[in-house]
N, C-alpha and C. Protein backbone atom coordinates (compact mmCIF):
# COMPACT_ATOMS: atom_id res chain seq x y z
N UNK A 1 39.73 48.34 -4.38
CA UNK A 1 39.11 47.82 -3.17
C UNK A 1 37.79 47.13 -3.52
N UNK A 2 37.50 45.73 -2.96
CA UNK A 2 36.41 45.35 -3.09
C UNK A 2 35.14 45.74 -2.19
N UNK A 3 33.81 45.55 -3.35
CA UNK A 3 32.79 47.06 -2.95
C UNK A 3 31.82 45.04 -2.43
N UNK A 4 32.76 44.34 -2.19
CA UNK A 4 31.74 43.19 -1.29
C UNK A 4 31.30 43.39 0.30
N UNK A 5 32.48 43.72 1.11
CA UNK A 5 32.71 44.17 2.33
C UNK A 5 30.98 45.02 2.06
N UNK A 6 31.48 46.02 1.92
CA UNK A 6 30.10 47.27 2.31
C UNK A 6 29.13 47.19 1.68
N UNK A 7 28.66 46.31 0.39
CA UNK A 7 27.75 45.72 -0.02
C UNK A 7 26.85 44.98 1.03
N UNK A 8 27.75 43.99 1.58
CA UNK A 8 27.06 43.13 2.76
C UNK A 8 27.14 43.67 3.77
N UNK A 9 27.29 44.87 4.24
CA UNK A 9 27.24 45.24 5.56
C UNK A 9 25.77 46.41 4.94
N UNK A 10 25.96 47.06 3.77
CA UNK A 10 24.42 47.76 3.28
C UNK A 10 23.38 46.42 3.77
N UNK A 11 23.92 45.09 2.84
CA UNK A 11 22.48 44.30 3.06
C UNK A 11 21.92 43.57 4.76
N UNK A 12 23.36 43.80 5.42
CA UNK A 12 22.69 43.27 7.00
C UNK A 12 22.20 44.18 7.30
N UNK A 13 22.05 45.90 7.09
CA UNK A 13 21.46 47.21 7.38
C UNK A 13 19.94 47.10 7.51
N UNK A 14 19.79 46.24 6.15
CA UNK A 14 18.38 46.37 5.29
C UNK A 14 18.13 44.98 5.77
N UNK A 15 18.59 43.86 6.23
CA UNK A 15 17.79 42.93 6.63
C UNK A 15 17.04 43.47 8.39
N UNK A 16 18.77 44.01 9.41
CA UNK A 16 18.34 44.38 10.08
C UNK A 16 16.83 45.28 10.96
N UNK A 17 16.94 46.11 10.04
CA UNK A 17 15.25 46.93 9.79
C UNK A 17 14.66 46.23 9.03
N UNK A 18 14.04 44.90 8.50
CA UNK A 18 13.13 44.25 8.18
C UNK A 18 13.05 43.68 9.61
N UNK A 19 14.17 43.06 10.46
CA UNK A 19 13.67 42.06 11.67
C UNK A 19 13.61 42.70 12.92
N UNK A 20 13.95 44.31 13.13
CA UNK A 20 12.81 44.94 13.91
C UNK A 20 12.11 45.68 13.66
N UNK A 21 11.58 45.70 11.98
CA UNK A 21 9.97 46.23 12.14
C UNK A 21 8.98 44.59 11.97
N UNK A 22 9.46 43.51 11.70
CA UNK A 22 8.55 42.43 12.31
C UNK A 22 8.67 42.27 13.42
N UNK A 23 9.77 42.30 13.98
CA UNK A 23 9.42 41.96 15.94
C UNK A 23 8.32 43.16 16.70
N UNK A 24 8.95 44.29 15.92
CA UNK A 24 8.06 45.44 16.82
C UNK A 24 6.59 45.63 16.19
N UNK A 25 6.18 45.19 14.87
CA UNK A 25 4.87 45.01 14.66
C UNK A 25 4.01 44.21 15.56
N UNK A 26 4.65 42.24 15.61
CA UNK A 26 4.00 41.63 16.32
C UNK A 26 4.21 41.92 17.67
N UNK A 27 4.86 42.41 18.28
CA UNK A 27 4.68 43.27 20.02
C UNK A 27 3.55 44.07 19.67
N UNK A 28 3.00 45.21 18.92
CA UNK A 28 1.28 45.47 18.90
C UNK A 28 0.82 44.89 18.92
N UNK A 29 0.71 43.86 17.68
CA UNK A 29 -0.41 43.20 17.06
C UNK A 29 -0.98 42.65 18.57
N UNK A 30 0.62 41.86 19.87
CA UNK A 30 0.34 41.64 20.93
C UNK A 30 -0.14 42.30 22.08
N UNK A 31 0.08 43.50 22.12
CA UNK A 31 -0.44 44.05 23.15
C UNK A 31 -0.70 45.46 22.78
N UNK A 32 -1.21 45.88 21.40
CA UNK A 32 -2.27 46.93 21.22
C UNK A 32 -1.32 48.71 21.85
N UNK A 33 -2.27 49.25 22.60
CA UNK A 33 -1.74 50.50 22.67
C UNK A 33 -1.31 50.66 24.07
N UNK A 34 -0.59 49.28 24.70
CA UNK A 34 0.00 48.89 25.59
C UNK A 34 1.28 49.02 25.68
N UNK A 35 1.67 48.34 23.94
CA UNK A 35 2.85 48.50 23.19
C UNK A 35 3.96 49.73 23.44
N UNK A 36 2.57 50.96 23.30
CA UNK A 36 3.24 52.42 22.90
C UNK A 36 3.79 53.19 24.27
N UNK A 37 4.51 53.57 24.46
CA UNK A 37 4.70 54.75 25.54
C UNK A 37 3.37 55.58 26.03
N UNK A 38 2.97 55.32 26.93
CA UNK A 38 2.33 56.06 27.37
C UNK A 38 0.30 55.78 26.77
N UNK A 39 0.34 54.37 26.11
CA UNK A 39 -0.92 54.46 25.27
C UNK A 39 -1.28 53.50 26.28
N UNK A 40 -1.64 53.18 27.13
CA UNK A 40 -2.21 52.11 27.64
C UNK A 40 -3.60 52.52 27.53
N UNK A 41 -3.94 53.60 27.58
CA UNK A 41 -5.59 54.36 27.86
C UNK A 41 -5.87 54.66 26.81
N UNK A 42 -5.65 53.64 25.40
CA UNK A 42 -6.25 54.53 23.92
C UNK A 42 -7.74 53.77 24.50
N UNK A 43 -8.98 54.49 23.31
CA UNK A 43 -9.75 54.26 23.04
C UNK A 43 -9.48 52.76 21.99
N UNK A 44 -10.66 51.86 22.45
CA UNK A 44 -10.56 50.55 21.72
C UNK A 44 -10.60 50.97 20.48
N UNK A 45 -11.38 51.65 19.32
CA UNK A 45 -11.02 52.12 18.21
C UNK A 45 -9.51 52.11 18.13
N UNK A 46 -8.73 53.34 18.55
CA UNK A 46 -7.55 53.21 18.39
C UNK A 46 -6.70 52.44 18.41
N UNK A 47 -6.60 51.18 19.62
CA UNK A 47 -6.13 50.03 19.40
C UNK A 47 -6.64 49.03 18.55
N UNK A 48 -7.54 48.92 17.91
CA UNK A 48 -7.78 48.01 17.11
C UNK A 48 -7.15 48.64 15.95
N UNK A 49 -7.15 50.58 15.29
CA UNK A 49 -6.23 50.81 14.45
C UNK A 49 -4.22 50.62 14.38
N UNK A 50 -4.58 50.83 15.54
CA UNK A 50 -2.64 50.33 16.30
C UNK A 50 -2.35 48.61 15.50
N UNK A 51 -3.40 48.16 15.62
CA UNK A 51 -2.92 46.60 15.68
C UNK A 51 -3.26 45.82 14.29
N UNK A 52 -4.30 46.89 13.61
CA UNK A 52 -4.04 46.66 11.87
C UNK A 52 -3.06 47.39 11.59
N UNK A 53 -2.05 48.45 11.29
CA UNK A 53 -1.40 48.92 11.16
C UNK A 53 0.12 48.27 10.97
N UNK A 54 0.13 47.65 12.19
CA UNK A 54 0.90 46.89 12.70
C UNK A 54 1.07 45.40 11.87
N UNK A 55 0.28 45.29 11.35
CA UNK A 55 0.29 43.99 10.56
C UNK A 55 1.06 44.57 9.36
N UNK A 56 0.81 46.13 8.71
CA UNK A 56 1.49 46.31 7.53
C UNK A 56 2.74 46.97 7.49
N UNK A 57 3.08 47.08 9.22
CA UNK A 57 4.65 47.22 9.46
C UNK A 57 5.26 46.15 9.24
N UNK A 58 4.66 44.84 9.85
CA UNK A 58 5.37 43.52 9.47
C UNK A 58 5.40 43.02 8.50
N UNK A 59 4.51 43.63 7.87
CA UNK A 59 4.40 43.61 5.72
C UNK A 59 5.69 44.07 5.43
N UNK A 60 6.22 45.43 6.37
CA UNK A 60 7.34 46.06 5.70
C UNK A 60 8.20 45.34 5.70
N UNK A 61 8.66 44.71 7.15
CA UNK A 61 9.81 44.37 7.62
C UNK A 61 10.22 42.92 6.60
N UNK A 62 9.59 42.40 6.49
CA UNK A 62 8.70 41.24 5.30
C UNK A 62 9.70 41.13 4.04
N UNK A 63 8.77 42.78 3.58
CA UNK A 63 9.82 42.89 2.41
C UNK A 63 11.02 43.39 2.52
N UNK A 64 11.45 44.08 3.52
CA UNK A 64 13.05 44.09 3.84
C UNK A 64 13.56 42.76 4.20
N UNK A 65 13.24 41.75 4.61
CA UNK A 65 13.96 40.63 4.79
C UNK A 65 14.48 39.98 3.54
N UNK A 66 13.01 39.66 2.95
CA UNK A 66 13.36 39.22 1.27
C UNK A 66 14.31 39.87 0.76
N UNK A 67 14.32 41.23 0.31
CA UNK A 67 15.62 42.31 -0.15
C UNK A 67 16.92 42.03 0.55
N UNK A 68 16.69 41.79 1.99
CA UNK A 68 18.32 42.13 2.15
C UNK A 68 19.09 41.50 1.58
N UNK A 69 19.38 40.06 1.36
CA UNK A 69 20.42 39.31 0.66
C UNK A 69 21.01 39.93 -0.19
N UNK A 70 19.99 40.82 -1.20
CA UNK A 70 20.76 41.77 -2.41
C UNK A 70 20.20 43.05 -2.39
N UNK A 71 20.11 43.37 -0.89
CA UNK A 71 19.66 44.47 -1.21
C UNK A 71 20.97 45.75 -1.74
N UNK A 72 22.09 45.79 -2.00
CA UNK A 72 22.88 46.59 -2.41
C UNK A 72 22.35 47.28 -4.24
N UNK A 73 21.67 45.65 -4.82
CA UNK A 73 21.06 45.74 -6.26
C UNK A 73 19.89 45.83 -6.42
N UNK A 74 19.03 46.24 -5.07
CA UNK A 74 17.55 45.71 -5.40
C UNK A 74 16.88 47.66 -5.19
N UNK A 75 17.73 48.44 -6.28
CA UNK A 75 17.66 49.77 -6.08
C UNK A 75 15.76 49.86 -5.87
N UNK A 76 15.00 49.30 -6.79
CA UNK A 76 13.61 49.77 -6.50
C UNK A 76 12.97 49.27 -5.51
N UNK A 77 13.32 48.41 -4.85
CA UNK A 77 12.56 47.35 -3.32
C UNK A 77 13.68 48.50 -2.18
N UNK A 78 14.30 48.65 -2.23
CA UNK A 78 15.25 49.59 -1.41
C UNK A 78 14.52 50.99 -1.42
N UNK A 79 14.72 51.67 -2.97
CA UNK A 79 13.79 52.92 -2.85
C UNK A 79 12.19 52.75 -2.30
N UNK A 80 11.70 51.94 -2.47
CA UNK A 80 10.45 52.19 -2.42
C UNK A 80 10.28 52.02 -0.09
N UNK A 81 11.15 50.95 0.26
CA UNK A 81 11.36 51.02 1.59
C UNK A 81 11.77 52.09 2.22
N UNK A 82 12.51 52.75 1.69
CA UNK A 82 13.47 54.09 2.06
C UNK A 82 11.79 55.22 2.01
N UNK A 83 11.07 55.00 1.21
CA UNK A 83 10.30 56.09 0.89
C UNK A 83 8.78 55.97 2.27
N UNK A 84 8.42 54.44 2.15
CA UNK A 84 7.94 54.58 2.97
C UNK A 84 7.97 54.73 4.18
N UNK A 85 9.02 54.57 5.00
CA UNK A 85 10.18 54.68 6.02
C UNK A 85 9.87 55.72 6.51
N UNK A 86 10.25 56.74 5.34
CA UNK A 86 10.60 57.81 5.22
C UNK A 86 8.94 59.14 5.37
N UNK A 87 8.30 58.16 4.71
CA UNK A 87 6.65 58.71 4.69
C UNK A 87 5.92 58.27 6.01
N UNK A 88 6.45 57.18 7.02
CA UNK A 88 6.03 57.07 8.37
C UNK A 88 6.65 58.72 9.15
N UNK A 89 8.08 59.02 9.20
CA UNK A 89 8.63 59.52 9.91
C UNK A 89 7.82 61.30 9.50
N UNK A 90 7.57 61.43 8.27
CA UNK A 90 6.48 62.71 8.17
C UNK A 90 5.28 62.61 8.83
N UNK A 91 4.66 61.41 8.60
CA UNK A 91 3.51 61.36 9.51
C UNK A 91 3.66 61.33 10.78
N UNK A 92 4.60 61.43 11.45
CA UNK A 92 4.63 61.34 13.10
C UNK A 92 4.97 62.86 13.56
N UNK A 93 5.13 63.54 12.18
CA UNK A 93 5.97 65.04 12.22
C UNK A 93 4.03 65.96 12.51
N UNK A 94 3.51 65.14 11.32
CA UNK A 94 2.04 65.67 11.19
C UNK A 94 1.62 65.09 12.68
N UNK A 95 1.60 64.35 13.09
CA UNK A 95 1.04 63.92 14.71
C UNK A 95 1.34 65.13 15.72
N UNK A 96 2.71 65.33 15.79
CA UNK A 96 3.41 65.87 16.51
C UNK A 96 2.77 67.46 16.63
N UNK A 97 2.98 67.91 15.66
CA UNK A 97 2.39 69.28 15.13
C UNK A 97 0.44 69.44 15.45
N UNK A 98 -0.18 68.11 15.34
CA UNK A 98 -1.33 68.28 15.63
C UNK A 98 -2.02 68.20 17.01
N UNK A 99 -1.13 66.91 17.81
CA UNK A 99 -1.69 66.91 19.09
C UNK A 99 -0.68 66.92 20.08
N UNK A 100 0.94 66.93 19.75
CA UNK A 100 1.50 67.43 21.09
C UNK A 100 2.82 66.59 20.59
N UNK A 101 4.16 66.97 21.54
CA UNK A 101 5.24 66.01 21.22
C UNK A 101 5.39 64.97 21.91
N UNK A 102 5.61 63.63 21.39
CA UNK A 102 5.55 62.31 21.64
C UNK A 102 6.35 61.81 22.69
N UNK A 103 6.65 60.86 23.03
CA UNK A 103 7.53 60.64 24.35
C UNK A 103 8.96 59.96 23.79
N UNK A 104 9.88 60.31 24.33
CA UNK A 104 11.53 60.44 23.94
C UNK A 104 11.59 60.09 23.30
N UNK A 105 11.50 58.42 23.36
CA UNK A 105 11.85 57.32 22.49
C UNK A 105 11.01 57.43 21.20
N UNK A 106 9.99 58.09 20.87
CA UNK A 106 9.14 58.36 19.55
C UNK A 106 9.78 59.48 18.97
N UNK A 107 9.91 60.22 19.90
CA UNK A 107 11.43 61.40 18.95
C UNK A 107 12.51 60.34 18.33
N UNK A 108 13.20 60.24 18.91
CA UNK A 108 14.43 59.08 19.00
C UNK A 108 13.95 58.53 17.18
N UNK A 109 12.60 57.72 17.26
CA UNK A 109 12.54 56.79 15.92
C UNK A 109 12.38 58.01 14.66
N UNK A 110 11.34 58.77 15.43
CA UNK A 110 11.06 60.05 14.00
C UNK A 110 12.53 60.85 13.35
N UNK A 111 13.14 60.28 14.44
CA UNK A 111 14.09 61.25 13.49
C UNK A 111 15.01 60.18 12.78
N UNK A 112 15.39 59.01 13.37
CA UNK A 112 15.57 58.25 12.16
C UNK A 112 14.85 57.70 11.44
N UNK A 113 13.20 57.75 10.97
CA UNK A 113 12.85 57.40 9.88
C UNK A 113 13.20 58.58 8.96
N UNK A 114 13.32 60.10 9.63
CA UNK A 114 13.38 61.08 8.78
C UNK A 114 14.71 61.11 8.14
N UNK A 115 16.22 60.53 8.85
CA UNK A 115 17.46 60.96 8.02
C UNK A 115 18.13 59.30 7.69
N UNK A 116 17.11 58.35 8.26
CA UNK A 116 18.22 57.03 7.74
C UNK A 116 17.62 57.20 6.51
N UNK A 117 16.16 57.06 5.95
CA UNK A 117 16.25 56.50 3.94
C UNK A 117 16.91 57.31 3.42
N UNK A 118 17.05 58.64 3.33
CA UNK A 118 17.90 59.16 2.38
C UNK A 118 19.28 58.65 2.76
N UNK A 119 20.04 57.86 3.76
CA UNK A 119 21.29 57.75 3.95
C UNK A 119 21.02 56.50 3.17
N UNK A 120 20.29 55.65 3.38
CA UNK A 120 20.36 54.31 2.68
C UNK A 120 20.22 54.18 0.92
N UNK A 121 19.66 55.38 0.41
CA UNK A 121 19.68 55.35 -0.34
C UNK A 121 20.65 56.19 -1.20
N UNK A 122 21.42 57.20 -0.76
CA UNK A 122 23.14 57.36 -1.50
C UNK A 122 23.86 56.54 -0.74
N UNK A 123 23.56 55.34 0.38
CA UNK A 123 24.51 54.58 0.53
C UNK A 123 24.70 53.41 -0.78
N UNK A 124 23.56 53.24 -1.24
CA UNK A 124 23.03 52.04 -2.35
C UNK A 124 23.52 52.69 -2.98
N UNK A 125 23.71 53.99 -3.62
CA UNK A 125 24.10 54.74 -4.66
C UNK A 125 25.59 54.86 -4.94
N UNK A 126 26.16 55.30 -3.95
CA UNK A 126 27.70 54.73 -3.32
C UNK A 126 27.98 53.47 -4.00
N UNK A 127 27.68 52.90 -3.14
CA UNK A 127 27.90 50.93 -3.30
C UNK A 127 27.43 50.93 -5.40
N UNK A 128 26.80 51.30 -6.23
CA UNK A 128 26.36 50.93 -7.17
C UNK A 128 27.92 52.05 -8.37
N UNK A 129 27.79 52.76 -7.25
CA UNK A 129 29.28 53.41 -8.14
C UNK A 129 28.85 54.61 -8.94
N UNK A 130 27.29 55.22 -8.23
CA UNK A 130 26.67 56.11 -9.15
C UNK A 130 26.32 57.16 -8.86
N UNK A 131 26.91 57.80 -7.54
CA UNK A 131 26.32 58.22 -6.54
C UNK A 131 26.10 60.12 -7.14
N UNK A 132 26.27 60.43 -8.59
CA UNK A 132 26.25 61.22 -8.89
C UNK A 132 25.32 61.30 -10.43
N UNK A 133 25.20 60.15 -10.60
CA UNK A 133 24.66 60.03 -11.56
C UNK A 133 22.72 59.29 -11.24
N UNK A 134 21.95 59.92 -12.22
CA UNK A 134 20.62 59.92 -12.55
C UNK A 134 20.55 58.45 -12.13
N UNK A 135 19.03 58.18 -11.50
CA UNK A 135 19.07 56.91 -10.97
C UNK A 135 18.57 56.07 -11.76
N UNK A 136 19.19 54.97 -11.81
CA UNK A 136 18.83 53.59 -12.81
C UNK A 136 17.44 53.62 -12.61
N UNK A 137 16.49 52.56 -13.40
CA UNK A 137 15.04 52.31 -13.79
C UNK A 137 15.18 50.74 -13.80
């Protein structure tokens, strides 16, 4: 069976989450802590941190766009997305735990930043034919 099919359906995965974490960056960058559920009343500090932040989500999405075409082979631009992804969805765990639980739809994303990178990344592992073996360099 050819591993093209699910190759390119891995890389529309990984373009996909590059082009809504740029759409949903520039919606802050546009309207600040307006954006968020329930933030309309941050402190201007906070929205001005919301809306730098936000510029280096669209950094992310950025480099997931570039990757997707190959992203099935681009194991270290993949891992390293998967990780930070993955290092947002802890930090919202640390939010959560510090000042209260977030509103639905912020559950909803935390828990897929917390279980999609590891899926994306034995999906890449899958697709590379290695999915048991020590990871390439």
């Amino acid at each position: 069976m050819s591993r093209r099919g699910p190759a390119l359906a891995f890389n529309a995965v990984v373009g996909l989450i590059g082009v809504l974490a740029v759409l949903s960056g520039l919606y802050v960058v546009g309207f600040g802590g307006g954006a968020i559920p329930g933030g309309d009343a941050v402190a201007p500090s906070v929205d001005s941190e919301l809306r730098l932040l936000a510029v280096f989500w669209i950094g992310f999405g950025l480099v997931a766009i570039r990757a997707a075409p190959h992203a099935a082979t681009e194991t270290r631009t993949v891992r390293a997305l998967a990780l930070a992804l993955f290092a947002g969805g802890a930090a919202r765990v640390v939010s959560w735990v510090a000042v209260g639980r977030p509103a639905g739809g912020v559950v909803v994303l935390t828990a897929l930043e917390l279980a999609g990178p590891p899926a994306l990344v034995l999906w890449q592992r899958v697709l590379a034919g290695d999915a048991g073996a020590a990871p390439k360099r």
